[in-house]
Protein backbone atom coordinates (compact mmCIF):
# COMPACT_ATOMS: atom_id res chain seq x y z
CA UNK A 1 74.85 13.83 114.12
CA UNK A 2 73.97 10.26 114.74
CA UNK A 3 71.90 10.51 111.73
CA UNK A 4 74.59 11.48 109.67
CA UNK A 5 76.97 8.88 110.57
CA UNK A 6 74.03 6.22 109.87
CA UNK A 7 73.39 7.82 106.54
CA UNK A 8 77.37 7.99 105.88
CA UNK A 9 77.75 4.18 107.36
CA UNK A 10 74.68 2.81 105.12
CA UNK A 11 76.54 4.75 101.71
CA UNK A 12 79.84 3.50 102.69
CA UNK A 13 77.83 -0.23 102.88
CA UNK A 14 76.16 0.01 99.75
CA UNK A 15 79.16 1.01 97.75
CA UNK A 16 80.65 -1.79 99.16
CA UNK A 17 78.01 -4.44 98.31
CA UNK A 18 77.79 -3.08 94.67
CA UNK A 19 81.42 -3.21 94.41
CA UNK A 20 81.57 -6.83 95.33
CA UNK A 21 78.69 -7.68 93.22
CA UNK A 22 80.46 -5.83 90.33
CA UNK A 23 83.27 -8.29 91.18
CA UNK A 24 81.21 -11.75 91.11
CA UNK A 25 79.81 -10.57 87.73
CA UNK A 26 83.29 -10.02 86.32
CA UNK A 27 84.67 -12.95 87.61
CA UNK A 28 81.81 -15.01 86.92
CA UNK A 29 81.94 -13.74 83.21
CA UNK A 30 85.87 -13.96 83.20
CA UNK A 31 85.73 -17.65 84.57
CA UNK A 32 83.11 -18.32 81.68
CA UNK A 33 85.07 -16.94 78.90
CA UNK A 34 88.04 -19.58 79.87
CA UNK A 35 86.29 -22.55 79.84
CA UNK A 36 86.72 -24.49 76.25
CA UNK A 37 83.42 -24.46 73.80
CA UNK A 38 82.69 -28.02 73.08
CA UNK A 39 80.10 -29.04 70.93
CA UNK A 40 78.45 -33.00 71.27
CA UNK A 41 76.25 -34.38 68.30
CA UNK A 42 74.59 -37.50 68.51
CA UNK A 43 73.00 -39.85 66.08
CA UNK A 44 69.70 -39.11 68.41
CA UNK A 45 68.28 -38.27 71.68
CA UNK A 46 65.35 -39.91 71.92
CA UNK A 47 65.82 -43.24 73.28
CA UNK A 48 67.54 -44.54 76.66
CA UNK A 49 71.16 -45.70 75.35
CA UNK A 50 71.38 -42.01 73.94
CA UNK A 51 70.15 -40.08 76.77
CA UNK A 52 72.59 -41.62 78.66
CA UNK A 53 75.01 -40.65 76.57
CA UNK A 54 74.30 -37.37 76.88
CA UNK A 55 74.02 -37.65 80.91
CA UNK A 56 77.77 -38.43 80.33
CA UNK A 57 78.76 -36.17 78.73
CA UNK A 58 76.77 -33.30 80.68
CA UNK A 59 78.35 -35.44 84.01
CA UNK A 60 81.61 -34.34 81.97
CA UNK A 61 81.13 -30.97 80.96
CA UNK A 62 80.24 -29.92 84.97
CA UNK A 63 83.52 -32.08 86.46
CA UNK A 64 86.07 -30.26 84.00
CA UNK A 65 84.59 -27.26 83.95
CA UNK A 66 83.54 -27.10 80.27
CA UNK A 67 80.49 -25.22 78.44
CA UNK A 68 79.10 -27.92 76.69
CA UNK A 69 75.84 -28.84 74.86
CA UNK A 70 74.66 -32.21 73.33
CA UNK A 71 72.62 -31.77 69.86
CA UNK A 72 71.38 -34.37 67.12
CA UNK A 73 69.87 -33.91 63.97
CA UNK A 74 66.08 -35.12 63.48
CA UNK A 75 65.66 -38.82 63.06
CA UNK A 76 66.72 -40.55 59.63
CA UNK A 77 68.88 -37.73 58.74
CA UNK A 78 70.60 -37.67 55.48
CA UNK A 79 73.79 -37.34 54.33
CA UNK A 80 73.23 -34.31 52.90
CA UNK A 81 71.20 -32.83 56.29
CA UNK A 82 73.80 -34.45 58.66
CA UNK A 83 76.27 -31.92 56.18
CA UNK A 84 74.08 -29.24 56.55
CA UNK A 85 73.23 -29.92 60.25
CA UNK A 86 77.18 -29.88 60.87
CA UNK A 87 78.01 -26.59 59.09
CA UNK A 88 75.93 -24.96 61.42
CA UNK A 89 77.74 -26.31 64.44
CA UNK A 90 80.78 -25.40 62.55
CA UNK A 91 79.29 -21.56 62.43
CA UNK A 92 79.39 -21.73 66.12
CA UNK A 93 83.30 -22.18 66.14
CA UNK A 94 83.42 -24.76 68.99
CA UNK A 95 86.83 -25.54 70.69
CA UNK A 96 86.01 -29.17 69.99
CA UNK A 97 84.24 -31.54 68.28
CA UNK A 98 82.43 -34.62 69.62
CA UNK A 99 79.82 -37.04 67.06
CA UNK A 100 78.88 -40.36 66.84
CA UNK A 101 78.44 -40.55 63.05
CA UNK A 102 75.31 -41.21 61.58
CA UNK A 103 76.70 -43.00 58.48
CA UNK A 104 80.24 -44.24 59.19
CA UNK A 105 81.31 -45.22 55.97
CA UNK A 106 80.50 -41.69 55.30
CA UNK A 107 83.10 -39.07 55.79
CA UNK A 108 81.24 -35.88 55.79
CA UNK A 109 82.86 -32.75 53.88
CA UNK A 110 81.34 -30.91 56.78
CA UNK A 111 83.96 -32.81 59.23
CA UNK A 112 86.97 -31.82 57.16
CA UNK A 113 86.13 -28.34 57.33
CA UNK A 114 86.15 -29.02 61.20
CA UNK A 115 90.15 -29.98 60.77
CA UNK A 116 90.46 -27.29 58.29
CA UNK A 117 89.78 -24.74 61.37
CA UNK A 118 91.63 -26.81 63.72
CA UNK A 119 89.39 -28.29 65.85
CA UNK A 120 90.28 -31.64 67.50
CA UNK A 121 87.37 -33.78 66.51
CA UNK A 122 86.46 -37.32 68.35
CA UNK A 123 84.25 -39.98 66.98
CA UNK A 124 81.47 -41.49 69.61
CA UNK A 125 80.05 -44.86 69.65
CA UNK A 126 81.02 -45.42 65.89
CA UNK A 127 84.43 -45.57 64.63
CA UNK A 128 84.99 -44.48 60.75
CA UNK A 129 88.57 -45.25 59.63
CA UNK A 130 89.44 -41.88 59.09
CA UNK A 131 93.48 -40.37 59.39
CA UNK A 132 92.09 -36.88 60.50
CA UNK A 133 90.35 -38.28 63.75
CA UNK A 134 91.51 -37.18 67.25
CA UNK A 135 90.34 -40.52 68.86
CA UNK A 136 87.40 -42.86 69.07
CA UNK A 137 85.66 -43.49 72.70
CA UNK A 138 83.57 -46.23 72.17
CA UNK A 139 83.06 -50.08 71.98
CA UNK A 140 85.02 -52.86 70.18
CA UNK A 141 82.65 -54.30 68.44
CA UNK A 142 84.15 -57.54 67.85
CA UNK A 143 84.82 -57.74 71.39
CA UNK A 144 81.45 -57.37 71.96
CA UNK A 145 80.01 -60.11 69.48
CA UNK A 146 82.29 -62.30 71.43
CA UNK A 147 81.38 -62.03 74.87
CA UNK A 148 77.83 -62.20 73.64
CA UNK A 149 78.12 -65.56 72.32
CA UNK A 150 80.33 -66.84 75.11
CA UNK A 151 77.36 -66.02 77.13
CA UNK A 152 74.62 -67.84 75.13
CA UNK A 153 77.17 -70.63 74.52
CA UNK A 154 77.40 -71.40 78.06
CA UNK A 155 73.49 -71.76 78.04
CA UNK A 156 73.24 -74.32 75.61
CA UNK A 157 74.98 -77.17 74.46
CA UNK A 158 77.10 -78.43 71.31
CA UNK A 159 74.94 -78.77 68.59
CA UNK A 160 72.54 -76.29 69.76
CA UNK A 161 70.87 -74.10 67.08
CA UNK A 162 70.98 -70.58 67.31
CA UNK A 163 70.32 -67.39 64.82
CA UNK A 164 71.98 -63.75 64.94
CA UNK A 165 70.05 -61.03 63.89
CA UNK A 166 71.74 -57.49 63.06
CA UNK A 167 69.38 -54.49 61.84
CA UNK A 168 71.37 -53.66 59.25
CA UNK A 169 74.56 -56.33 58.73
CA UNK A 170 76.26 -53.77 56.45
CA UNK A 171 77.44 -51.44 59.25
CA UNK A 172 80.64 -52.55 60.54
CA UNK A 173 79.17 -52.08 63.98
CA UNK A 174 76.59 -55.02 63.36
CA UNK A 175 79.46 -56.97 61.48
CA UNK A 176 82.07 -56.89 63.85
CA UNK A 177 79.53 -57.89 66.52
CA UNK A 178 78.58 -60.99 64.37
CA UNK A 179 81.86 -61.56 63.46
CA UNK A 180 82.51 -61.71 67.37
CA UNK A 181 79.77 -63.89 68.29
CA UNK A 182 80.49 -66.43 65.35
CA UNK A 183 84.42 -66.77 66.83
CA UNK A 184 82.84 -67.35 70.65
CA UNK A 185 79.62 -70.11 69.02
CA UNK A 186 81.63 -71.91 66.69
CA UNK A 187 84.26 -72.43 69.45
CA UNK A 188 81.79 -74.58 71.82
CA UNK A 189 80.44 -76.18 68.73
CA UNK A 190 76.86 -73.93 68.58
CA UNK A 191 75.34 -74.33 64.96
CA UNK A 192 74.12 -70.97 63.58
CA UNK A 193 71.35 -71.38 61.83
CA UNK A 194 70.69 -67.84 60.62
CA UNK A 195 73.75 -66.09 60.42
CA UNK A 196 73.45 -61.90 59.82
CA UNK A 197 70.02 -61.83 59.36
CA UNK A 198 68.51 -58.31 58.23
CA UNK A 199 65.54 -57.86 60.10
CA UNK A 200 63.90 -54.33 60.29
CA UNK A 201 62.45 -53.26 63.64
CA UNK A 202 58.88 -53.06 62.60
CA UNK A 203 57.20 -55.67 64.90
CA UNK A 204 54.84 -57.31 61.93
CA UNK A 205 57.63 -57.77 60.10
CA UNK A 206 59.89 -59.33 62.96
CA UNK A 207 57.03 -61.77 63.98
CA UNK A 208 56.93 -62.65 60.38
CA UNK A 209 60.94 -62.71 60.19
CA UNK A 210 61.18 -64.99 63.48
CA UNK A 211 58.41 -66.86 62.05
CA UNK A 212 60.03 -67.95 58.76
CA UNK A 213 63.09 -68.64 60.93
CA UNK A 214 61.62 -70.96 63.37
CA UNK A 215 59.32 -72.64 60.97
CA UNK A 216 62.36 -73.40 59.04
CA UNK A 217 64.44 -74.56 62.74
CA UNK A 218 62.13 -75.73 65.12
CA UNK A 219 64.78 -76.79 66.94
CA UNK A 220 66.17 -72.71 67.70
CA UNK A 221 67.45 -72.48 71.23
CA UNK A 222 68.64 -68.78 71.62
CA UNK A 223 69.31 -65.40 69.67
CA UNK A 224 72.05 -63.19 69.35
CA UNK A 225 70.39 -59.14 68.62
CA UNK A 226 72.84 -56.85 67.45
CA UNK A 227 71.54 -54.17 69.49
CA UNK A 228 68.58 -54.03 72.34
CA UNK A 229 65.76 -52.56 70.55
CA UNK A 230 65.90 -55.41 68.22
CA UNK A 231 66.33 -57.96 71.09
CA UNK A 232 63.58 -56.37 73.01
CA UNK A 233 61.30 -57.10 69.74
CA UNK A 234 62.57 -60.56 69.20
CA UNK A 235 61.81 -61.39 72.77
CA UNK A 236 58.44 -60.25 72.66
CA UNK A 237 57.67 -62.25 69.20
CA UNK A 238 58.95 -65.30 70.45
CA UNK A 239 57.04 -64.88 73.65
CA UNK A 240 54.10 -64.30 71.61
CA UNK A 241 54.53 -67.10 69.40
CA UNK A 242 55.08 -69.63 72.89
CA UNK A 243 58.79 -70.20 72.95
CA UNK A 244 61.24 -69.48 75.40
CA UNK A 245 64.70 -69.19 74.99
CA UNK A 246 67.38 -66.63 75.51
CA UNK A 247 68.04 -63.60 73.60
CA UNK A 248 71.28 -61.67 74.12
CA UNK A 249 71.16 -57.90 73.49
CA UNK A 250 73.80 -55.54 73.42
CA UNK A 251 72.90 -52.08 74.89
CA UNK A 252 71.89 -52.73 78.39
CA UNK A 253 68.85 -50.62 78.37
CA UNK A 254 66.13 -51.13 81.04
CA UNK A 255 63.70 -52.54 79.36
CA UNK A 256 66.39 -55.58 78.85
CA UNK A 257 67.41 -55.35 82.75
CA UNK A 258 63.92 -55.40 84.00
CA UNK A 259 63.12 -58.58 81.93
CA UNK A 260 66.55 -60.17 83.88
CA UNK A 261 65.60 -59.07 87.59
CA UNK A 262 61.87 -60.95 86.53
CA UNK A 263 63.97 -63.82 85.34
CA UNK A 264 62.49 -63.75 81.78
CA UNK A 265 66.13 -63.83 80.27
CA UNK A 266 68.81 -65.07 82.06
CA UNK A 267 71.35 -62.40 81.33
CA UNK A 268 72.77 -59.67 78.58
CA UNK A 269 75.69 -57.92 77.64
CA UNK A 270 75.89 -54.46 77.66
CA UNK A 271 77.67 -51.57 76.16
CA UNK A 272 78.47 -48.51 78.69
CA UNK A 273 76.96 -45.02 76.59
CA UNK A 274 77.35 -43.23 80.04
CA UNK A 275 81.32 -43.95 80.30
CA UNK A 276 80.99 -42.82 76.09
CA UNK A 277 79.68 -39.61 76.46
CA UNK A 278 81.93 -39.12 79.91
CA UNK A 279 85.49 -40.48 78.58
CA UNK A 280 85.10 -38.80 75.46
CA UNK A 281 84.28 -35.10 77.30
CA UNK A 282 87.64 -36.55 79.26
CA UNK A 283 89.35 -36.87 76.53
CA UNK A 284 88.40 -33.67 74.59
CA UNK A 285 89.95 -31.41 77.75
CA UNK A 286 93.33 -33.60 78.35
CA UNK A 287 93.50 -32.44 73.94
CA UNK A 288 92.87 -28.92 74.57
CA UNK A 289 94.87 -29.00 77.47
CA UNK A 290 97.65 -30.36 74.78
CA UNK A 291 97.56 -33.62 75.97
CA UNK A 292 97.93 -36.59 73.95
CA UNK A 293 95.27 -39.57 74.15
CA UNK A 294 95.17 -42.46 72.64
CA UNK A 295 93.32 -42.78 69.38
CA UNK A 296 90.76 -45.84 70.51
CA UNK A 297 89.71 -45.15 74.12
CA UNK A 298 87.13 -48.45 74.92
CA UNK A 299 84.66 -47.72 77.06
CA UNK A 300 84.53 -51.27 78.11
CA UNK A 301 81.95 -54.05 78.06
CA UNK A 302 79.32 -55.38 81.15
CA UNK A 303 77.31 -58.54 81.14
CA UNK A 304 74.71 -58.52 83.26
CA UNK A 305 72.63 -60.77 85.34
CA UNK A 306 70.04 -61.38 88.32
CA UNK A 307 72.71 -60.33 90.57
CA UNK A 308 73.85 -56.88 88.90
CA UNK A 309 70.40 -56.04 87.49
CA UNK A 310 69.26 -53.83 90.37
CA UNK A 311 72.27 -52.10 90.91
CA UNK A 312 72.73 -51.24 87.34
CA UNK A 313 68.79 -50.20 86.66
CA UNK A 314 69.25 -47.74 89.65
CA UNK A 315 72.29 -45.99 87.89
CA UNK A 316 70.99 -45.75 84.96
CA UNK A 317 67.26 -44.18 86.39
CA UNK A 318 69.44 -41.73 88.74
CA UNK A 319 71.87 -40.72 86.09
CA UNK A 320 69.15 -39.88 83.11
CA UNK A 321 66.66 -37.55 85.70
């Protein structure tokens, strides 16, 4: 008899616990099916400012419950295989939209069609005047340039000769950055010397580009990079070549903050791709939630020194594992 009861009691048990796993299953899968498709593309993913973009975004995706992924075509895409890389995503029929376009004075066809099929989409890290855009998360530019050369202004003194160097000046991101530092050097009465200068990021040719520079001013006292992987290069040509004077990147990568806690540079300014990727996540689920945001959202700007170095290097190493 006793045996019976066991045999009844285990039954009774096991119906139970398959019955309640039935129910984590369905929920699990019912929970998934609610939460909004969104789709991230970046211009890349294999250097530090984007991967911690996409640590934002990801840091995004988990707080408002979202199934995300973060994609980006192969390196020197196209026009035409940005297109093509976007009417796949398109395929996929995502609830939303995120890119940083690769070519912003590009509107792609392919982004159109993402309109088309009513899909809020939001620009990253580079704006692109276009009417159909949700909103831009990202940096003013401008803003930017001029905080930059308020900082290497307050290095030197009037008369001072200094060069900015953009990777390609034709972007309006490297323009408006210029544009920026000009306003701030001119101000304090800091002669640029080289204004805009193309410079690829080859490191022959940026010894030889530095080279002609300083051959030509002797006298240089600082640079202005229009992002870090250029600074980073200057820095180490210079170095190379026995000068020493400050160069002010733009990213606030790493490599830049190590070379401030060592005192090599004196300080940097720095964009915030970790805010990017999270405020624009933000703002895709406050628009599918039928929200309105507004259609620039800056993600602000950081200069950094000796005494933030540390505590921004350990953020950024904790947030990209």
């Amino acid at each position: 008899m006793e045996y019976l009861m066991l045999n009844k009691l285990s039954f009774f048990l096991l119906i139970i616990f398959i019955l309640s796993l039935f129910l984590i299953v369905y929920k699990s899968k019912t929970l998934s099916a609610e939460k909004p498709n969104v789709t991230v593309v970046l211009k890349g993913l294999n250097s530090e400012y984007w991967e911690l973009m996409a640590a934002g975004a990801r840091k995004g995706f988990q707080d408002f419950g979202i199934n995300g992924k973060v994609i980006a075509p192969s390196d020197g895409a196209s026009v035409e295989e940005q297109d093509r890389f976007l009417e796949r995503v398109l395929m996929e029929s995502p609830d939303s939209l995120i890119i940083a376009p690769i070519y912003p004075d590009y509107i792609s066809s392919a982004l159109e069609d993402f309109v088309e099929q009513d899909i809020p989409v939001i620009l990253l890290d580079t704006d692109v005047s276009w009417e159909d855009k949700t909103s831009y998360v990202g940096t003013d530019n401008v803003a930017l340039g001029r905080i930059a050369g308020a900082l290497l202004g307050s290095q030197l003194q009037p008369g001072n000769e200094v060069a900015i160097l953009g990777v390609d000046t034709n972007s309006p991101v490297a323009s408006d950055r210029i544009k920026g530092a000009k306003i701030s050097l001119q101000s304090v009465g800091i002669e640029i010397v080289a204004e805009g200068v193309d410079v690829f990021l080859e490191p022959l040719q940026v010894k030889e580009d530095l080279k002609t520079i300083l051959d030509e001013h002797p006298n240089l006292q600082g640079i202005i990079a229009t992002n870090d992987e250029l600074a980073l290069t200057a820095f180490h040509t210079i170095e190379d070549l026995g000068y020493k004077m400050p160069v002010i990147g733009a990213d606030g990568i790493n490599e830049m903050i190590e070379l401030i806690e060592e005192e090599k540079l004196p300080g940097t300014v720095a964009q915030n791709p970790y805010d990017m990727g999270y405020l624009s996540v933000e703002a895709v689920m406050k628009v599918l939630n039928g929200k309105n945001v507004s259609r620039n959202i800056d993600s602000g700007i950081d200069i950094i020194i000796k005494g933030n170095a540390k505590q921004r290097f350990e953020f950024q190493e904790r947030v990209r594992r």
